[in-house]
PDB file of N, CA and C in Angstrom:
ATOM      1  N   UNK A   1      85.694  99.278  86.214  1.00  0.00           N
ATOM      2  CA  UNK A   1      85.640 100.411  85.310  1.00  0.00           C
ATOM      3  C   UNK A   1      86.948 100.460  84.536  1.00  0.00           C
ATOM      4  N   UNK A   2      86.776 100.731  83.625  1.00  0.00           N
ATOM      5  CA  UNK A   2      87.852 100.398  82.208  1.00  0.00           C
ATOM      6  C   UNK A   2      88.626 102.284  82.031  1.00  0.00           C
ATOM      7  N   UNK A   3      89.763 102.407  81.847  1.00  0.00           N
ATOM      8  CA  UNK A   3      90.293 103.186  81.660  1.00  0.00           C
ATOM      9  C   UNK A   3      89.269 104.627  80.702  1.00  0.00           C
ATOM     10  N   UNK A   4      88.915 103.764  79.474  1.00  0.00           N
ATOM     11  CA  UNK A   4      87.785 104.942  78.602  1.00  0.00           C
ATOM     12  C   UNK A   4      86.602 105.003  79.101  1.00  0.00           C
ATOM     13  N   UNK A   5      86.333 104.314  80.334  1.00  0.00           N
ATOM     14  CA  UNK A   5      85.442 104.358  81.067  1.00  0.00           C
ATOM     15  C   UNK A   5      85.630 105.620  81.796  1.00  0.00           C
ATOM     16  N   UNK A   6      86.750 105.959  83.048  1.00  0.00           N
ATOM     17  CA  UNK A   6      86.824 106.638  83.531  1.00  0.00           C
ATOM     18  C   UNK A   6      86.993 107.969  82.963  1.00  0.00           C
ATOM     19  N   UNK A   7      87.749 107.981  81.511  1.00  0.00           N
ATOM     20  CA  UNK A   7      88.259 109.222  81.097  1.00  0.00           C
ATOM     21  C   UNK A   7      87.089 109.903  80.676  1.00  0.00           C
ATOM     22  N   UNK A   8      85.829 109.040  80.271  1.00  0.00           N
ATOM     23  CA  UNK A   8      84.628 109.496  79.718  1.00  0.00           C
ATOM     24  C   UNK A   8      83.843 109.967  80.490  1.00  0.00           C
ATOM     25  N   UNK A   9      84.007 109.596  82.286  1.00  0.00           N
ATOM     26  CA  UNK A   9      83.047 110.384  82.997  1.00  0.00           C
ATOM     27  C   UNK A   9      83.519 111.184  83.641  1.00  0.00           C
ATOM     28  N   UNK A  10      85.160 111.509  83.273  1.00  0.00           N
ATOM     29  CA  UNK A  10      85.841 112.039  84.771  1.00  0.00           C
ATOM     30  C   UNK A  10      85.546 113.111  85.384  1.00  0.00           C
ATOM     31  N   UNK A  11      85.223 114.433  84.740  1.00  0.00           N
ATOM     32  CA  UNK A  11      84.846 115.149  85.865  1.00  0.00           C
ATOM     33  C   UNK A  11      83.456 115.269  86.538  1.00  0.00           C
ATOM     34  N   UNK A  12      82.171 113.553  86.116  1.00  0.00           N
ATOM     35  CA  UNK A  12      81.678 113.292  87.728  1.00  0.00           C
ATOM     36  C   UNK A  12      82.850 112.675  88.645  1.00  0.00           C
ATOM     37  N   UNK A  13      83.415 111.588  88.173  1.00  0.00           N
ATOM     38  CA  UNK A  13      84.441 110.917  88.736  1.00  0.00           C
ATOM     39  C   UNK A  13      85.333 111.888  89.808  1.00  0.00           C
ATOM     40  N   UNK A  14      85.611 112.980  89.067  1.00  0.00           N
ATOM     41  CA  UNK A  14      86.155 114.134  90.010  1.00  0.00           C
ATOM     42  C   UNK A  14      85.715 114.318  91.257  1.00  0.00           C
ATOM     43  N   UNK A  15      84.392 114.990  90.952  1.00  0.00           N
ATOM     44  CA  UNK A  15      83.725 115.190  92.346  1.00  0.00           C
ATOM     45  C   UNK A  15      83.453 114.494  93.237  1.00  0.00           C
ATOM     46  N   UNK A  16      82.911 113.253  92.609  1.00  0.00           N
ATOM     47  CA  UNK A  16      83.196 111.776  93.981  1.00  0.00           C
ATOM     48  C   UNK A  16      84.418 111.665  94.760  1.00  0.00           C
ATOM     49  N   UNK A  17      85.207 111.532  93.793  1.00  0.00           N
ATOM     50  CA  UNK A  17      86.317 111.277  94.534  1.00  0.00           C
ATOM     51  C   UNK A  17      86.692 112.419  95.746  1.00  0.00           C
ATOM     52  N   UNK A  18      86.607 114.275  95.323  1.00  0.00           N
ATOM     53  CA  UNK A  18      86.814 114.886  96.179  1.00  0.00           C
ATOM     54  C   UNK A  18      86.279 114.475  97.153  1.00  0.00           C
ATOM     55  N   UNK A  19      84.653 114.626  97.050  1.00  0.00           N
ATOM     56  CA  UNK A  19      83.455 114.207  98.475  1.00  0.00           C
ATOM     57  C   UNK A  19      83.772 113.232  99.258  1.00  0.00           C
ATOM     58  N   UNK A  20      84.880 112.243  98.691  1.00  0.00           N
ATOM     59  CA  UNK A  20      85.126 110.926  99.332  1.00  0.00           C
ATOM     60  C   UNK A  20      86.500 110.775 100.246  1.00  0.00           C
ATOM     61  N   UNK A  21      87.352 111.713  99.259  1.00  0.00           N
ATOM     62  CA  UNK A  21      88.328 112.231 100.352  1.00  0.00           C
ATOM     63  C   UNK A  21      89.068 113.505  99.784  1.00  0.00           C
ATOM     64  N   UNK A  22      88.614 114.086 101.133  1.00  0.00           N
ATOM     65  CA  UNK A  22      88.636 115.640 100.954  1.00  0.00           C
ATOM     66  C   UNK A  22      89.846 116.036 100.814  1.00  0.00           C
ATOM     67  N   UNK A  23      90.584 115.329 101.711  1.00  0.00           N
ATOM     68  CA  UNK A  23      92.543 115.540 102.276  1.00  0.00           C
ATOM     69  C   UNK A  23      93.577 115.478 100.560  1.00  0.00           C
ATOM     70  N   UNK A  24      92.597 115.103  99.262  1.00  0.00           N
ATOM     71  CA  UNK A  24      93.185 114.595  98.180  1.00  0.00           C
ATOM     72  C   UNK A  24      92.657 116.315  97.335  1.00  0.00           C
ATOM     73  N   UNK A  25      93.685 117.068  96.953  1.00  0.00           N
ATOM     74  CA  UNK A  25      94.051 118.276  96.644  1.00  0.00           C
ATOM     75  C   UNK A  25      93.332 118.367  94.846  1.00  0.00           C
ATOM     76  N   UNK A  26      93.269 119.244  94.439  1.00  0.00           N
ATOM     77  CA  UNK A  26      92.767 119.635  92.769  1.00  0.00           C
ATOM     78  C   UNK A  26      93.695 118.792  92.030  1.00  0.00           C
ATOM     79  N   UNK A  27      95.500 119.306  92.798  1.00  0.00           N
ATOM     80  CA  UNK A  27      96.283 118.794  91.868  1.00  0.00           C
ATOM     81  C   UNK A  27      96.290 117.650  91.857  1.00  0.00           C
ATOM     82  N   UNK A  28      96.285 116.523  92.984  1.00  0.00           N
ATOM     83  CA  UNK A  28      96.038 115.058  93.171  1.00  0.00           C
ATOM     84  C   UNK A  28      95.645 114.955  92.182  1.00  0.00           C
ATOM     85  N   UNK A  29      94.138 114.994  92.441  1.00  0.00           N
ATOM     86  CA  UNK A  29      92.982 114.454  91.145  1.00  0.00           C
ATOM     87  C   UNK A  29      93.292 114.723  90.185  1.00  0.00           C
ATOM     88  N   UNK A  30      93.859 115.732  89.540  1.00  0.00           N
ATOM     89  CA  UNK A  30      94.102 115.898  88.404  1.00  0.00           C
ATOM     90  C   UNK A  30      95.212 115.330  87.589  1.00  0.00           C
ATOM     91  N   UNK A  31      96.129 114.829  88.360  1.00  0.00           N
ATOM     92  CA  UNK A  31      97.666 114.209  88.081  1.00  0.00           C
ATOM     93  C   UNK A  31      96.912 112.597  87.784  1.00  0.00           C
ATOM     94  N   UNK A  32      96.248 112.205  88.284  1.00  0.00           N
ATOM     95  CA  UNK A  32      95.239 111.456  87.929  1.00  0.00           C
ATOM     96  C   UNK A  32      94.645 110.925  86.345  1.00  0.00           C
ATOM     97  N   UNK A  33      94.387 112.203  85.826  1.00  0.00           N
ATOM     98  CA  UNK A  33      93.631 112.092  84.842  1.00  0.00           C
ATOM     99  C   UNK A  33      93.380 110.603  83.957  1.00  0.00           C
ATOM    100  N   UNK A  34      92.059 110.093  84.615  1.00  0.00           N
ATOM    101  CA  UNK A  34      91.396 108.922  84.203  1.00  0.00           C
ATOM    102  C   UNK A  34      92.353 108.037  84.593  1.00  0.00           C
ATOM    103  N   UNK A  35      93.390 107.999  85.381  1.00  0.00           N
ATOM    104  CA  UNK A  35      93.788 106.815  85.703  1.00  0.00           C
ATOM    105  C   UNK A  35      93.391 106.325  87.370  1.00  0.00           C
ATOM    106  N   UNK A  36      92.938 105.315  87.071  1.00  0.00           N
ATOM    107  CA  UNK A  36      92.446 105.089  88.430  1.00  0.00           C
ATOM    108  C   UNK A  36      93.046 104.650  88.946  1.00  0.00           C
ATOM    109  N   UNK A  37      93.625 103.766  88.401  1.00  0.00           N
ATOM    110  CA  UNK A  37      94.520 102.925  89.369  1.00  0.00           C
ATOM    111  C   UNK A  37      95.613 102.976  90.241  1.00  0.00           C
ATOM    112  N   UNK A  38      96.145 105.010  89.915  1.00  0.00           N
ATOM    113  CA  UNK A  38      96.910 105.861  90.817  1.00  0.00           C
ATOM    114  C   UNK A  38      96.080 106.643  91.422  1.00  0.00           C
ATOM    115  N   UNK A  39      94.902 106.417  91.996  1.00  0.00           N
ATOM    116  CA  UNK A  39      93.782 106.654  93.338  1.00  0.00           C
ATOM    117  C   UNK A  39      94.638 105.838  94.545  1.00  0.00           C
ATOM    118  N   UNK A  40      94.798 104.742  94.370  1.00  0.00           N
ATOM    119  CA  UNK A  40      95.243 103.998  95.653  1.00  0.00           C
ATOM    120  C   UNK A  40      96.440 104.688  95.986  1.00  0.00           C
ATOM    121  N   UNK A  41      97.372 104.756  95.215  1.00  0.00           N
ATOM    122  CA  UNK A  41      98.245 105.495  95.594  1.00  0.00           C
ATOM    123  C   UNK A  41      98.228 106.898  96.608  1.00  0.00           C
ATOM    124  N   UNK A  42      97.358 107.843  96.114  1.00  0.00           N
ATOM    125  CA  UNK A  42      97.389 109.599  96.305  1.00  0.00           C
ATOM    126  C   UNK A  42      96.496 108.786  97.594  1.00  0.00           C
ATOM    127  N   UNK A  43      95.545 108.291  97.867  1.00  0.00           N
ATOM    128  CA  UNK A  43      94.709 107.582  99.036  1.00  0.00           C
ATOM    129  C   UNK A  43      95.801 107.718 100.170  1.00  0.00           C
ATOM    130  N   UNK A  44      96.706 106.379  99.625  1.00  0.00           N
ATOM    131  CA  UNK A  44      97.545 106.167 100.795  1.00  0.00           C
ATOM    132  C   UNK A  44      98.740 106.760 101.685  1.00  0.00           C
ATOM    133  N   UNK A  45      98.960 108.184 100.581  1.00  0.00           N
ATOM    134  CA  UNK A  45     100.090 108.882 100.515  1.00  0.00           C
ATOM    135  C   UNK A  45      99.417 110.100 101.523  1.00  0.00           C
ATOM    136  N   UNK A  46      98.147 110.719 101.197  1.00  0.00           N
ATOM    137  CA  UNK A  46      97.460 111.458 101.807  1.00  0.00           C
ATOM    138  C   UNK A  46      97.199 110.594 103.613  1.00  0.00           C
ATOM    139  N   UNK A  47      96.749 109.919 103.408  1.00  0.00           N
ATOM    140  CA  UNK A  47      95.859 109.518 104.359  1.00  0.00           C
ATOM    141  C   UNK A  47      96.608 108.777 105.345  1.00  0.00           C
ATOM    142  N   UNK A  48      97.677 108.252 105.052  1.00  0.00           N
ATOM    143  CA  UNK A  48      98.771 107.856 105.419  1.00  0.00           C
ATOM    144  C   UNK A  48      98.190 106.144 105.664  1.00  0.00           C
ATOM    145  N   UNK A  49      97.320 105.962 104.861  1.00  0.00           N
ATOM    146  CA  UNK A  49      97.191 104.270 104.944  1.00  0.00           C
ATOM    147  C   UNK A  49      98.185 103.381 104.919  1.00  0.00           C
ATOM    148  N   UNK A  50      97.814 102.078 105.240  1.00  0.00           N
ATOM    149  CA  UNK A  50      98.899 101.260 104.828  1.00  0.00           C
ATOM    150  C   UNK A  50      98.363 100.686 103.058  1.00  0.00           C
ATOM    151  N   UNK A  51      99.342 100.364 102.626  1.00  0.00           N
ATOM    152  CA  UNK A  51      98.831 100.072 101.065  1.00  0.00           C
ATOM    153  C   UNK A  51      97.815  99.143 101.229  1.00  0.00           C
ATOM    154  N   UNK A  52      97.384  98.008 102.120  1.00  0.00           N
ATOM    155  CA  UNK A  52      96.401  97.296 101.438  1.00  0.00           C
ATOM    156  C   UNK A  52      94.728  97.626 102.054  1.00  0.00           C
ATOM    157  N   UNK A  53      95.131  99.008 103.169  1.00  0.00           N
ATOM    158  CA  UNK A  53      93.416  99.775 103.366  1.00  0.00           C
ATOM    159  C   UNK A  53      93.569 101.104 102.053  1.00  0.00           C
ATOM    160  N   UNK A  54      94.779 101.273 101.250  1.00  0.00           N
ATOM    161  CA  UNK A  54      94.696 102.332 100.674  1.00  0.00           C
ATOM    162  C   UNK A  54      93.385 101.781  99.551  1.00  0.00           C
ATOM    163  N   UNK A  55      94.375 100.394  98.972  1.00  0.00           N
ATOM    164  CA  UNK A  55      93.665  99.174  97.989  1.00  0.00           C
ATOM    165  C   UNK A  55      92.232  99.108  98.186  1.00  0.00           C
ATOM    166  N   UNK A  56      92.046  98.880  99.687  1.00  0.00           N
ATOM    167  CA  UNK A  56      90.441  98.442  99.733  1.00  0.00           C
ATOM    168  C   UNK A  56      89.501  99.851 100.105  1.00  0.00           C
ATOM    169  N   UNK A  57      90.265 100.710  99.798  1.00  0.00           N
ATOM    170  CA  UNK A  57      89.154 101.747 100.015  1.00  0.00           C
ATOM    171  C   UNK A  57      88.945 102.058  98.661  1.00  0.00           C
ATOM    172  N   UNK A  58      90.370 102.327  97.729  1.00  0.00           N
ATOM    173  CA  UNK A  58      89.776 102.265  96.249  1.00  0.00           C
ATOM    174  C   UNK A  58      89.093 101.263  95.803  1.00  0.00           C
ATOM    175  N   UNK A  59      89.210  99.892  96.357  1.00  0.00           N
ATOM    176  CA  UNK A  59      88.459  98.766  95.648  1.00  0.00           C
ATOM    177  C   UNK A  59      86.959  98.964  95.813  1.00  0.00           C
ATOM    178  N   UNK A  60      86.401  99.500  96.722  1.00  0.00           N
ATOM    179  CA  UNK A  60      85.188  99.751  97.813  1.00  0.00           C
ATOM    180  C   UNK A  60      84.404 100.477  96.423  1.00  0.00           C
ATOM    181  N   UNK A  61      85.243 101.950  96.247  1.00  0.00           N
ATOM    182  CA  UNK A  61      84.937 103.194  95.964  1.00  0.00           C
ATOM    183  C   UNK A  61      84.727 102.728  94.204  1.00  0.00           C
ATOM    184  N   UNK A  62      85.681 101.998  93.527  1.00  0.00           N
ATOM    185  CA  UNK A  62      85.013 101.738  92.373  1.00  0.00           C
ATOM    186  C   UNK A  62      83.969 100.878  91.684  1.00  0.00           C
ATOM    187  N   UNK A  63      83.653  99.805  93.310  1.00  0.00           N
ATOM    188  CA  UNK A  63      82.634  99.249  93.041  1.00  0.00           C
ATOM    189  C   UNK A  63      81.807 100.017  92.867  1.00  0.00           C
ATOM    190  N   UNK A  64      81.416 100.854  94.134  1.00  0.00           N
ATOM    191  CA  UNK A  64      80.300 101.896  93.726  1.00  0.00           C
ATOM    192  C   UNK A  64      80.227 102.355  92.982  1.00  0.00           C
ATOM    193  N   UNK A  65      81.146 102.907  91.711  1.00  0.00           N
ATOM    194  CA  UNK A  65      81.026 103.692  90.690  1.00  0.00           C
ATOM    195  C   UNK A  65      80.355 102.757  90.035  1.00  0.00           C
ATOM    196  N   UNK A  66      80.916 101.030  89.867  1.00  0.00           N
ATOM    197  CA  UNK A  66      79.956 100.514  88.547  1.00  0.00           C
ATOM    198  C   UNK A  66      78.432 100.112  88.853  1.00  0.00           C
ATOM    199  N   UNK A  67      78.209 100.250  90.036  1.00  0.00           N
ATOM    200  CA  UNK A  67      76.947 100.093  90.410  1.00  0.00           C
ATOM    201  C   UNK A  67      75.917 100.929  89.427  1.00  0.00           C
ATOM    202  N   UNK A  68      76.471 102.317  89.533  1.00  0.00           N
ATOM    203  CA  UNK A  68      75.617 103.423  88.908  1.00  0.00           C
ATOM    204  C   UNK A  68      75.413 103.710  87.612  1.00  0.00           C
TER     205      UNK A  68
END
């Protein structure tokens, strides 16, 4: 998913992401805005992953998005 990709669907993008991890705050997501690629980050910072399950849970999570 391409940057004007995300910015164009983001607030479904929003709600997935909450449903997906809850522990990630309004402001998270929103500091966010359409950038995805600081998901792995707020993931790993929250969740206290190590960076490369933070990686593969975002990698996981945007496959699914292009599925749809």
């Amino acid at each position: 998913m391409n940057k004007d990709t995300a910015e164009g669907n983001w607030t479904e993008i929003k709600g997935k992401i909450k449903a997906k991890w809850a522990k990630l705050t309004d402001n998270d997501i929103d500091e966010l805005k359409g950038n995805m690629e600081s998901l792995a980050g707020k993931i790993q910072k929250q969740y206290g992953y190590a960076k490369e399950q933070a990686e593969k849970e975002y990698k996981h999570f945007k496959e699914s998005l292009a599925k749809k």
